[in-house]
N, C-alpha and C. Protein backbone atom coordinates (compact mmCIF):
# COMPACT_ATOMS: atom_id res chain seq x y z
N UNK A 1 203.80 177.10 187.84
CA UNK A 1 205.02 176.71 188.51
C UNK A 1 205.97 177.90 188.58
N UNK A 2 206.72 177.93 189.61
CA UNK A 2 207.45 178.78 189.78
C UNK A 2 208.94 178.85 189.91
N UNK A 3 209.94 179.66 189.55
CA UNK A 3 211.63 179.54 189.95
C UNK A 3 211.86 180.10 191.03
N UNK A 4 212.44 179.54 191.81
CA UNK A 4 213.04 179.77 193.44
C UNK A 4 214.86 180.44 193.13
N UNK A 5 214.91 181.42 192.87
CA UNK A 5 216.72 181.82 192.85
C UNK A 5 216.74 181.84 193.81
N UNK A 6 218.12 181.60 194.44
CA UNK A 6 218.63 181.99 195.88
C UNK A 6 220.40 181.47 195.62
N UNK A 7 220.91 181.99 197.01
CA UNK A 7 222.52 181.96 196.96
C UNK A 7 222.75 181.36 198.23
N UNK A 8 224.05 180.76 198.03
CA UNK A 8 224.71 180.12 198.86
C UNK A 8 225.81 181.14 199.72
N UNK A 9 226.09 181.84 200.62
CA UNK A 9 227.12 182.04 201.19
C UNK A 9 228.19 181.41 201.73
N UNK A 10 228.92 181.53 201.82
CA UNK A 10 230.13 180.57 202.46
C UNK A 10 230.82 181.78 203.00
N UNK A 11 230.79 181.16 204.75
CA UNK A 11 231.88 181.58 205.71
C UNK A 11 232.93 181.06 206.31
N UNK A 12 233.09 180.02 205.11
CA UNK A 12 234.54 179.08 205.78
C UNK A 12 234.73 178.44 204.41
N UNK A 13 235.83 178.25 204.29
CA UNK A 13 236.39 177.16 203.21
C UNK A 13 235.84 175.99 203.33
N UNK A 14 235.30 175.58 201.71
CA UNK A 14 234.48 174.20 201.54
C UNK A 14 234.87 173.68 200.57
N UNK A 15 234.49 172.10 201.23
CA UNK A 15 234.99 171.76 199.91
C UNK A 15 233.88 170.23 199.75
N UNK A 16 233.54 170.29 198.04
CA UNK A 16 232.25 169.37 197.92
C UNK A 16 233.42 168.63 196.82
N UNK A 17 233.64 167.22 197.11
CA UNK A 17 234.57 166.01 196.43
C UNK A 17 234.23 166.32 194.90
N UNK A 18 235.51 165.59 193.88
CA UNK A 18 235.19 165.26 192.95
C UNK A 18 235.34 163.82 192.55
N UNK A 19 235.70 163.44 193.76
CA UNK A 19 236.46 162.15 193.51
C UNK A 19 237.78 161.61 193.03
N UNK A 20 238.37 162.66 193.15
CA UNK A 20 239.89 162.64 192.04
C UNK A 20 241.13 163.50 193.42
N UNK A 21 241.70 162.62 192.99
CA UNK A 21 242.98 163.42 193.75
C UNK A 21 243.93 164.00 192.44
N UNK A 22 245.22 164.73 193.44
CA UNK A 22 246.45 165.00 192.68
C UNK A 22 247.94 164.35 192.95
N UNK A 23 247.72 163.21 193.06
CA UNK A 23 248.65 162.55 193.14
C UNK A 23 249.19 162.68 194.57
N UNK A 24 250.57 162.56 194.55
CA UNK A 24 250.80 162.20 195.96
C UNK A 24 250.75 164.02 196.74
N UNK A 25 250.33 164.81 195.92
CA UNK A 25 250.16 165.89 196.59
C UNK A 25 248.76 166.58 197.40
N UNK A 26 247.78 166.20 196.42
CA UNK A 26 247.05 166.67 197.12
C UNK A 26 245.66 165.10 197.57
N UNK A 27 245.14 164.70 198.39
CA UNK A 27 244.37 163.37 197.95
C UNK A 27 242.56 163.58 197.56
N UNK A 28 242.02 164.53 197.77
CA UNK A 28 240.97 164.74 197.67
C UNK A 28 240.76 166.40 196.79
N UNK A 29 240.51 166.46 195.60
CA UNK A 29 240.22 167.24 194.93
C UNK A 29 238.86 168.09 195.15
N UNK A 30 238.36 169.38 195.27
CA UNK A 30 237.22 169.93 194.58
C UNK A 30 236.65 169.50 193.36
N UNK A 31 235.32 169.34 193.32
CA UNK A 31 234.63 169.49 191.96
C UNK A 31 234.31 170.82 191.13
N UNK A 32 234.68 170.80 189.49
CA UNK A 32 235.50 172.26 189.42
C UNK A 32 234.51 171.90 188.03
N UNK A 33 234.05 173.25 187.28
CA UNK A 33 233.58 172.92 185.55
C UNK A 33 234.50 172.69 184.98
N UNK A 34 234.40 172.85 183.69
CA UNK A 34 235.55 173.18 182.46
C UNK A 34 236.33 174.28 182.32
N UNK A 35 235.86 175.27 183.22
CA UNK A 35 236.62 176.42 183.33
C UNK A 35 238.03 176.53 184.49
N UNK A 36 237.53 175.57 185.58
CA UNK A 36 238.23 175.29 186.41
C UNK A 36 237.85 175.78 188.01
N UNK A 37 236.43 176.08 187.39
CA UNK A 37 236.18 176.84 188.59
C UNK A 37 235.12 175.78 189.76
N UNK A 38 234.84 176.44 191.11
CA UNK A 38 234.35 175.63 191.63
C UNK A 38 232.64 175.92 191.89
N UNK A 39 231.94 174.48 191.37
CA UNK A 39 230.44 174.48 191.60
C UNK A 39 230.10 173.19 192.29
N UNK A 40 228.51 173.63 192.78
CA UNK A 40 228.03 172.62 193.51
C UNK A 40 226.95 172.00 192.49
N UNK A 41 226.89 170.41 192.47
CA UNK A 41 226.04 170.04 191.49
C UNK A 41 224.54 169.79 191.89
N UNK A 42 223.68 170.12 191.32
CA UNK A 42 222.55 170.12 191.76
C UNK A 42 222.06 168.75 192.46
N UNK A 43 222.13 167.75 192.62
CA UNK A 43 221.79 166.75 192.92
C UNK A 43 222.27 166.86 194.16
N UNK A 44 223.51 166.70 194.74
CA UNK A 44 224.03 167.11 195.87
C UNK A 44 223.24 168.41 196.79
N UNK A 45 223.17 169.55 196.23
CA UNK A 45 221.75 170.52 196.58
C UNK A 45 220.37 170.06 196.89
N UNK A 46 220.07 169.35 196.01
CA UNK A 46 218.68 168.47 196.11
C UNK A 46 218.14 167.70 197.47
N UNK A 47 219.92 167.21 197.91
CA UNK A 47 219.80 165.98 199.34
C UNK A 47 219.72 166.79 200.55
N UNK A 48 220.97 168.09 199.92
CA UNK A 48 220.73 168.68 201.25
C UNK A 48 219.26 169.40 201.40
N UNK A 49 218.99 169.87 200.78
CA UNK A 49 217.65 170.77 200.88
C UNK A 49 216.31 169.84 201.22
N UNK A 50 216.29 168.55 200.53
CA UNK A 50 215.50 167.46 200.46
C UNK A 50 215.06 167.18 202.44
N UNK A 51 216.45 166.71 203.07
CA UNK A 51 216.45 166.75 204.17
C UNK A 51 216.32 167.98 205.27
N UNK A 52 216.35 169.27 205.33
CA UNK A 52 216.04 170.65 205.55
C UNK A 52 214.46 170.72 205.47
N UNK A 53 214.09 170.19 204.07
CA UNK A 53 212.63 170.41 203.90
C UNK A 53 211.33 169.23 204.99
N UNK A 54 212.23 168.29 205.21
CA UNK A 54 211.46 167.57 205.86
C UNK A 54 211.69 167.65 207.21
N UNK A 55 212.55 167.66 207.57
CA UNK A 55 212.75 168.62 209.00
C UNK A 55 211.77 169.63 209.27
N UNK A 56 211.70 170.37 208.53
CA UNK A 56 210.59 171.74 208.20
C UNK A 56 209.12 171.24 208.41
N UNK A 57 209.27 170.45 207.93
CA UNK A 57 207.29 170.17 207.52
C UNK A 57 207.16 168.96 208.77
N UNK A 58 208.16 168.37 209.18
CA UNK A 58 207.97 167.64 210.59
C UNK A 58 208.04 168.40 211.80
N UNK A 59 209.02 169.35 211.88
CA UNK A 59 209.06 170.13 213.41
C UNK A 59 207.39 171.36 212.81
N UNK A 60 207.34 171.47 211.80
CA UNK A 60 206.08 173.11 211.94
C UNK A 60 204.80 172.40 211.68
N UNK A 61 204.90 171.25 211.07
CA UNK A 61 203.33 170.26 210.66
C UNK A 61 202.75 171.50 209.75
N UNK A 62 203.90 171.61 208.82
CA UNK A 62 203.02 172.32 207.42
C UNK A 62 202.74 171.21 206.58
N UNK A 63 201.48 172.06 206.82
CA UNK A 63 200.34 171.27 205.49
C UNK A 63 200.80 171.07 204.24
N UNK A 64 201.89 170.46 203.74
CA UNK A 64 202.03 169.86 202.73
C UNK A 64 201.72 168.63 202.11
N UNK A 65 201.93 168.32 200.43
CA UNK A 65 200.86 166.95 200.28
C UNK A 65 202.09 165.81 200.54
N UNK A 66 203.41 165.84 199.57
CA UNK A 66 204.23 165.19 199.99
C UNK A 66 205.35 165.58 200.30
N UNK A 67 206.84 165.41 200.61
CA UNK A 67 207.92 165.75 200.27
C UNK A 67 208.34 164.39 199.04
N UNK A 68 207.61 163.26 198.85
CA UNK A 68 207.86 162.88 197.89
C UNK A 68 207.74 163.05 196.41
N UNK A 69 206.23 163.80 196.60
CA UNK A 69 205.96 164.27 195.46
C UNK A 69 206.92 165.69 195.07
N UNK A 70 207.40 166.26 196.18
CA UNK A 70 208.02 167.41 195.59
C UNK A 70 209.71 167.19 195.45
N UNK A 71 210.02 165.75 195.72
CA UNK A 71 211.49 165.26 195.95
C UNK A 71 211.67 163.80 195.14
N UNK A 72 210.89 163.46 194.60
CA UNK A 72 211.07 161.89 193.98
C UNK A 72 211.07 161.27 195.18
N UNK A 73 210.56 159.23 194.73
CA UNK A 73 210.77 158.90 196.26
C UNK A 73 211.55 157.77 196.17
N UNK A 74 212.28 157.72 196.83
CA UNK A 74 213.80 156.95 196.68
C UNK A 74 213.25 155.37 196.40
N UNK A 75 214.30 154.83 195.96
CA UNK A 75 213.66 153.05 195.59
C UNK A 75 213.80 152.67 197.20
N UNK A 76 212.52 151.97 197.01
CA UNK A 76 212.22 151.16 198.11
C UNK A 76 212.22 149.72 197.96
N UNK A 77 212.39 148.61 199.07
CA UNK A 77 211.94 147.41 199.30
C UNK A 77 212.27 146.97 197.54
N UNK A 78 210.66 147.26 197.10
CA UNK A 78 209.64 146.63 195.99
C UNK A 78 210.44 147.31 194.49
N UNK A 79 211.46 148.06 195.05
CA UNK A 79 212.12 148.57 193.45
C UNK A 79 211.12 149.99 193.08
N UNK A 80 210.83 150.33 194.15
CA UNK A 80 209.57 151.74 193.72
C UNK A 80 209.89 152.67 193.63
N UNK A 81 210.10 153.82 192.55
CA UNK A 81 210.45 154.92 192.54
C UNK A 81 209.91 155.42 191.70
N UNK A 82 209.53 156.93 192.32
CA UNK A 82 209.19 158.31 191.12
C UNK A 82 210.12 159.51 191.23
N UNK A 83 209.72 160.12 190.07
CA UNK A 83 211.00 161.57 190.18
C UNK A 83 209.99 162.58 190.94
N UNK A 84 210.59 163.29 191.66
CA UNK A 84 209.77 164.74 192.08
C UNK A 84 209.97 165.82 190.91
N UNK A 85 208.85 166.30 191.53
CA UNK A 85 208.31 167.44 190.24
C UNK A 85 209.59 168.90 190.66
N UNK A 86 210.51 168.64 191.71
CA UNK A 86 211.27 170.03 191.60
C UNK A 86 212.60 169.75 190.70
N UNK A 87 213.17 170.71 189.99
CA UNK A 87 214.08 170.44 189.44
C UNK A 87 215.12 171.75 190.22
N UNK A 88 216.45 170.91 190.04
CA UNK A 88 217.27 171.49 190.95
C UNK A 88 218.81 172.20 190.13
N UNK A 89 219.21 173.35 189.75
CA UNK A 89 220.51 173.45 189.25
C UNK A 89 221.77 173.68 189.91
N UNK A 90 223.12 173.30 189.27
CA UNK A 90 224.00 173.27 189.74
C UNK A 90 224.14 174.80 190.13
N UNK A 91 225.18 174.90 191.55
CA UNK A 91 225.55 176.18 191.91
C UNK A 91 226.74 176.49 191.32
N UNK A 92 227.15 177.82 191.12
CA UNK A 92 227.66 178.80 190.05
C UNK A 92 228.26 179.76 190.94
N UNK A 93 229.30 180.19 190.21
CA UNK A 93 229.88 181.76 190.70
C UNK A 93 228.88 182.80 189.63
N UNK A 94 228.81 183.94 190.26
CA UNK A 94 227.75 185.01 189.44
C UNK A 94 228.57 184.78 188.16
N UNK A 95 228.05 185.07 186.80
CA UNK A 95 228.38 185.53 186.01
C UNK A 95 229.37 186.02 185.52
N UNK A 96 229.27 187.52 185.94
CA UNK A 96 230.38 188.81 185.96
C UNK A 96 231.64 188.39 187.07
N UNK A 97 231.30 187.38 188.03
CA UNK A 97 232.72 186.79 188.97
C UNK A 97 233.40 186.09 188.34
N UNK A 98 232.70 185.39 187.06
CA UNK A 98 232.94 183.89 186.34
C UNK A 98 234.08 184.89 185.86
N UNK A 99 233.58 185.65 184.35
CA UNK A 99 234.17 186.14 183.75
C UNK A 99 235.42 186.73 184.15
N UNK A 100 235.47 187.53 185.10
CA UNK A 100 236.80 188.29 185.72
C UNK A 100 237.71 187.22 186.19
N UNK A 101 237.16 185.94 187.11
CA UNK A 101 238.16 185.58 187.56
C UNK A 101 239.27 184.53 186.22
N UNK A 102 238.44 184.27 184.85
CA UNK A 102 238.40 184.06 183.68
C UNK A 102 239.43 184.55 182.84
N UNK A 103 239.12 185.89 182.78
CA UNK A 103 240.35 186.72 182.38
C UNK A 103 241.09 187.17 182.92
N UNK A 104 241.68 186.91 183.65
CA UNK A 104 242.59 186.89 184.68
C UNK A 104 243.46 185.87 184.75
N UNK A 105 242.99 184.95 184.34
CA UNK A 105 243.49 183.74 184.81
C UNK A 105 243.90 183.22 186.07
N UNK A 106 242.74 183.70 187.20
CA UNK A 106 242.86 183.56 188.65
C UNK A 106 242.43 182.35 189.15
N UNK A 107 242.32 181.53 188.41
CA UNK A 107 241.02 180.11 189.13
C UNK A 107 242.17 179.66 190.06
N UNK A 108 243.60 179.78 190.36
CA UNK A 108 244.05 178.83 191.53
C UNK A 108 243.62 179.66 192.46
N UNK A 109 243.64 181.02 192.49
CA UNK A 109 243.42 181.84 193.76
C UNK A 109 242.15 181.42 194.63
N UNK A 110 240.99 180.74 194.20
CA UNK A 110 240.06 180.29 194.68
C UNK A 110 240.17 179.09 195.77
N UNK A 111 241.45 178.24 195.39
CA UNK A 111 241.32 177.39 196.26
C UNK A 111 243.11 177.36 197.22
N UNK A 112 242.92 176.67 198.12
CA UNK A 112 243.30 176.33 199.35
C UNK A 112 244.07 174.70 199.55
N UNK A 113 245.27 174.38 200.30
CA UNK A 113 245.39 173.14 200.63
C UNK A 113 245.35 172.96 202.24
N UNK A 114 244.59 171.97 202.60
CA UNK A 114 244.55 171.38 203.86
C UNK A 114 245.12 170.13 204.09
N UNK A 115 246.03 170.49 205.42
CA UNK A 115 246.72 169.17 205.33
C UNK A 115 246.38 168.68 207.04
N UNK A 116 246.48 167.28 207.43
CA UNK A 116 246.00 166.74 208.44
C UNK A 116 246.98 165.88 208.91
N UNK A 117 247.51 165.57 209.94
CA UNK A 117 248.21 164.17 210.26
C UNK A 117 247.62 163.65 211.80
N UNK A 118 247.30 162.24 211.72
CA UNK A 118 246.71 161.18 212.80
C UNK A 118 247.99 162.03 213.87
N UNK A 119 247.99 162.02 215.45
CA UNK A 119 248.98 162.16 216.35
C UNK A 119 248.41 160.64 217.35
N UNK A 120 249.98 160.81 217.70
CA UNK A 120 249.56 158.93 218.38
C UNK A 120 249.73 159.55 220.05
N UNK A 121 249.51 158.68 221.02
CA UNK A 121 249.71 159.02 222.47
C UNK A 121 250.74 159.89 223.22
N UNK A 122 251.84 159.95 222.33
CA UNK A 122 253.24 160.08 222.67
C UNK A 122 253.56 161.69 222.30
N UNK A 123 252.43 162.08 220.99
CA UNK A 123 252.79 163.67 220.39
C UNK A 123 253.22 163.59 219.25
N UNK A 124 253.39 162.30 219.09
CA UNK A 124 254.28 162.12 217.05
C UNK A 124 253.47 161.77 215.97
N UNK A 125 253.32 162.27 215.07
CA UNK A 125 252.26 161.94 213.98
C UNK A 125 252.31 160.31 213.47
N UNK A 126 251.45 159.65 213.72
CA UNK A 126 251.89 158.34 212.67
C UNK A 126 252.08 158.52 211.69
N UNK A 127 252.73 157.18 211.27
CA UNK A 127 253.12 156.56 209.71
C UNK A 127 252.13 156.91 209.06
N UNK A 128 252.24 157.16 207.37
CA UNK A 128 251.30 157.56 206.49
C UNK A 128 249.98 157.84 206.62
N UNK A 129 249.94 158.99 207.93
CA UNK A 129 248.69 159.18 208.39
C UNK A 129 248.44 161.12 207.60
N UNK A 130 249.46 161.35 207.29
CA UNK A 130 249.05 162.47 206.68
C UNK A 130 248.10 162.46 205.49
N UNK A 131 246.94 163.61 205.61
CA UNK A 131 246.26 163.63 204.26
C UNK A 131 245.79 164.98 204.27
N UNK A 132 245.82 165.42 202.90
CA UNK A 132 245.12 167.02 202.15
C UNK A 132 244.30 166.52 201.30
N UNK A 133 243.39 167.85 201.66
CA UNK A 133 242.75 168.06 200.98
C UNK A 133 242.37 169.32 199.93
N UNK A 134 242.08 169.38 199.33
CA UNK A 134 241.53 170.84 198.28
C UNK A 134 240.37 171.97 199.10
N UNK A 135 240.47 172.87 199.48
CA UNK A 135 239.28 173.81 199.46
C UNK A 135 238.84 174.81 199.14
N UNK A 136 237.72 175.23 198.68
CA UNK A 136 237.66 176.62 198.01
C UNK A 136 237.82 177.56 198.82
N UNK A 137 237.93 179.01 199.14
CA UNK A 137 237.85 179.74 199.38
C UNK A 137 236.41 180.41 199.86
N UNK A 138 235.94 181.22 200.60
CA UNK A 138 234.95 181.36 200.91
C UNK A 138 234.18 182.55 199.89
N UNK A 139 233.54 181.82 199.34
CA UNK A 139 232.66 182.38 198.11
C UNK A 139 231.13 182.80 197.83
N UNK A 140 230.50 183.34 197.58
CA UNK A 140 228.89 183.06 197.19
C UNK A 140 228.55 182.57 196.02
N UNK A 141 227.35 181.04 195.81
CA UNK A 141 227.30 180.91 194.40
C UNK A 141 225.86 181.05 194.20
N UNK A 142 225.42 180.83 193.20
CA UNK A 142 224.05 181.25 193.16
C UNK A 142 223.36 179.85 192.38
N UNK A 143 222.10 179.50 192.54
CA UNK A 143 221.35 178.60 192.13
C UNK A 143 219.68 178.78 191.63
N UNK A 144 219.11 177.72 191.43
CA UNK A 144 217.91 178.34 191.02
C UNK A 144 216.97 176.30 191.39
N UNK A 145 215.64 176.53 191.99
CA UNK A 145 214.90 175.34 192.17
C UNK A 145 213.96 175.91 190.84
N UNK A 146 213.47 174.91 190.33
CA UNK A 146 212.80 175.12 189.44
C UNK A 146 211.20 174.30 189.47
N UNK A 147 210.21 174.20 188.94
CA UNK A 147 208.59 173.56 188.75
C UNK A 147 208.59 173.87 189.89
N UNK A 148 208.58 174.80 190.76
CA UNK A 148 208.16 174.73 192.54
C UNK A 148 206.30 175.58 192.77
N UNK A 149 205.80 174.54 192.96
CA UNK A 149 204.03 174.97 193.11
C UNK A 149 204.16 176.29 194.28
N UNK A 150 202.87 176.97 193.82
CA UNK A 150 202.71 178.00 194.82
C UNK A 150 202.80 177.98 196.06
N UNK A 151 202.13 176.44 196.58
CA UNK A 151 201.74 176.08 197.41
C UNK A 151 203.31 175.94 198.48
N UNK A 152 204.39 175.40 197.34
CA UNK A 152 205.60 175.17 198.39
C UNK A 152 206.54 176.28 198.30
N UNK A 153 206.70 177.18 197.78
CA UNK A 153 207.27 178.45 197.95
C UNK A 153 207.96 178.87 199.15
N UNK A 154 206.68 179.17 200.12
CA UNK A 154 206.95 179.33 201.61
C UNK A 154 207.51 178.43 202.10
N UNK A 155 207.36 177.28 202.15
CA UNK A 155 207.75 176.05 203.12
C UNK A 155 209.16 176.16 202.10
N UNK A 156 209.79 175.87 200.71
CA UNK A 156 211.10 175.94 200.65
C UNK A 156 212.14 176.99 200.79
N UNK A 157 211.33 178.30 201.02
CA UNK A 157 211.93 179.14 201.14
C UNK A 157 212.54 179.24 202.81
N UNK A 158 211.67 178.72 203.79
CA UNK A 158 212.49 178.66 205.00
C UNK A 158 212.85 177.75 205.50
N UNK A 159 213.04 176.64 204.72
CA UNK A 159 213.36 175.64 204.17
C UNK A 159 215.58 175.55 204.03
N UNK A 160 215.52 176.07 203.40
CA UNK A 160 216.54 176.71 202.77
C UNK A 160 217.96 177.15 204.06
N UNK A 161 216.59 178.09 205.37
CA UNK A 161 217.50 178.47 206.12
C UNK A 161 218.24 176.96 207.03
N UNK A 162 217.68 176.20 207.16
CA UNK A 162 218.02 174.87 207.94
C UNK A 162 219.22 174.53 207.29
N UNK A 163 219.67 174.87 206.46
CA UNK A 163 221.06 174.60 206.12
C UNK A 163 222.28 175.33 206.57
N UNK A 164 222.70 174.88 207.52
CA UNK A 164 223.65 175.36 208.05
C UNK A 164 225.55 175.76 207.59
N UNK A 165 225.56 174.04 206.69
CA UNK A 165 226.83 173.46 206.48
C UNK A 165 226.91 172.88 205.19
N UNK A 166 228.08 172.91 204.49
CA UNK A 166 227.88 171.52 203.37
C UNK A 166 229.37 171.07 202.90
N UNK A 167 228.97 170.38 202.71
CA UNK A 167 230.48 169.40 202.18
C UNK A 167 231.15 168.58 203.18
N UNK A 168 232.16 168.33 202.80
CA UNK A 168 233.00 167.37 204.03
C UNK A 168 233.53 167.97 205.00
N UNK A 169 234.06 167.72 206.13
CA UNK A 169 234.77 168.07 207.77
C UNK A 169 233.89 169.29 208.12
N UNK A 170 232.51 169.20 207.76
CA UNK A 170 231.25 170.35 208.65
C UNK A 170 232.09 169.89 210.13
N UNK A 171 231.80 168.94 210.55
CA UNK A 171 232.21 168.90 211.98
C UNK A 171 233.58 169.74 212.37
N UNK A 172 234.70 169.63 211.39
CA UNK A 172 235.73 170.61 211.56
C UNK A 172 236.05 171.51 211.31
N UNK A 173 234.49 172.53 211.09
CA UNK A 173 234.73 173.82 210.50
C UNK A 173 234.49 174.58 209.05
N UNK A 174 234.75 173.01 208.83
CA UNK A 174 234.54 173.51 206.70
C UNK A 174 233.45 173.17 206.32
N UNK A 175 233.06 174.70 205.59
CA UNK A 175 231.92 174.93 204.78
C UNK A 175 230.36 175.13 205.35
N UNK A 176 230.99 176.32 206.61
CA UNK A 176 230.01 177.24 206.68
C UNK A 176 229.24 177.52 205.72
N UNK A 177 227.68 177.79 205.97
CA UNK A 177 226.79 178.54 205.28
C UNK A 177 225.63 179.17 205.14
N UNK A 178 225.18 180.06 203.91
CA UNK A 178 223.96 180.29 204.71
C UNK A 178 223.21 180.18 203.42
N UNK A 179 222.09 180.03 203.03
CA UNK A 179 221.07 179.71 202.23
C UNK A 179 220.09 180.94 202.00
N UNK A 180 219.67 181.37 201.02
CA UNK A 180 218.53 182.04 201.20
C UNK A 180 218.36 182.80 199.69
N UNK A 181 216.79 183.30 200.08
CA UNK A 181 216.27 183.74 198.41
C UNK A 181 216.66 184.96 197.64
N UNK A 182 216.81 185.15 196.69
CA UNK A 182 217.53 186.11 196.02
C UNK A 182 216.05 186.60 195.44
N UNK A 183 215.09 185.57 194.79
CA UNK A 183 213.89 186.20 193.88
C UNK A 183 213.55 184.83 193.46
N UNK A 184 211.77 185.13 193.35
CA UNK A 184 211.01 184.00 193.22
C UNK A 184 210.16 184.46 191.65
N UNK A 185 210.65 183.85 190.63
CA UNK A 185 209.59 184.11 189.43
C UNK A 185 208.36 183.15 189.65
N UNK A 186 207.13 184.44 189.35
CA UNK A 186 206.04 183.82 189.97
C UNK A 186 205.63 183.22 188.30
N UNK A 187 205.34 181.76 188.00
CA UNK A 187 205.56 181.32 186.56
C UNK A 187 205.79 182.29 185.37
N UNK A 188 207.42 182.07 185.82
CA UNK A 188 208.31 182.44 184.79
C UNK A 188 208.52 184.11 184.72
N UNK A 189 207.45 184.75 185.58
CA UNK A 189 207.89 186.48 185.72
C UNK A 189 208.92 186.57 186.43
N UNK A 190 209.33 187.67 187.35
CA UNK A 190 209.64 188.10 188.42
C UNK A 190 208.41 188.97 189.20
């Protein structure tokens, strides 16, 4: 089995929910660690790539055995489910970015407020139609797929590029991106 590293680019401010607002200031928060900083959680990675990969193996008819077997297969009907054999980690700022922006004490500089208001026929914003949101800044984070067979290497590696976008208002711009491999440990080398 093999580790798939690769990085995320971002060419636009994104932003992936935490579910939490800031009160009447901000209504939709980033998902941030303990440090305060902003990551993408692997599971969320998993769906997008999950769907990329099957796109892939439907438009090229690569010979693969499943995308279930390499993705778990969601409960069905009958209550049926298995886990897939890839394991997926949360995305990260490098290391040495962590640290600096750390000691510094820079983590607000990372993010952004977006604010929105409904406009009605006339040119005037409606009633309590304003809403913000949180976004990061345009960043690179880095990740890693993990148990990935020889066999799917290739197919997730261009795989990967089908990802265009992630997080919320893709349609409005946020959270450009680009996907791709940094280094493949061939079981457990480089």
């Amino acid at each position: 089995m093999n580790e798939l590293n690769y990085k995320i680019e971002f060419f636009s401010e994104w932003h992936c929910g935490s579910g939490l607002s800031a009160g009447a200031d901000i209504d939709a928060l980033v998902i941030k660690d303990s440090d305060g900083l902003p990551y993408i959680p692997g599971k969320t990675l998993k769906g997008l790539i999950r769907e990329a990969f099957d796109d892939y193996v439907s438009f090229s008819k690569a010979n693969v055995d499943s995308v279930d077997k390499a993705f778990g297969k969601p409960v069905d009907g009958q209550g049926e489910q298995s886990q897939g054999i890839l394991y997926f980690t949360d995305a990260c700022l490098r290391e040495d970015e962590r640290q600096a922006i750390i000691d510094n004490n820079a983590q607000q500089f990372m993010f952004q407020k977006r604010s929105r208001t409904a406009i009605d026929e006339n040119g005037i914003a409606k009633e309590h139609s304003l809403r913000s949101i949180q976004t990061v800044v345009p960043c690179t984070l880095y990740a890693t797929v993990m148990n990935v067979p020889d066999d799917m290497c290739d197919i997730l590696t261009k795989s990967l590029g089908l990802v265009k976008r992630m997080g919320v208002n893709r349609n409005r711009g946020l959270g450009r991106c680009q996907l791709s491999v940094v280094n493949i440990k061939k079981g457990g080398e480089l």
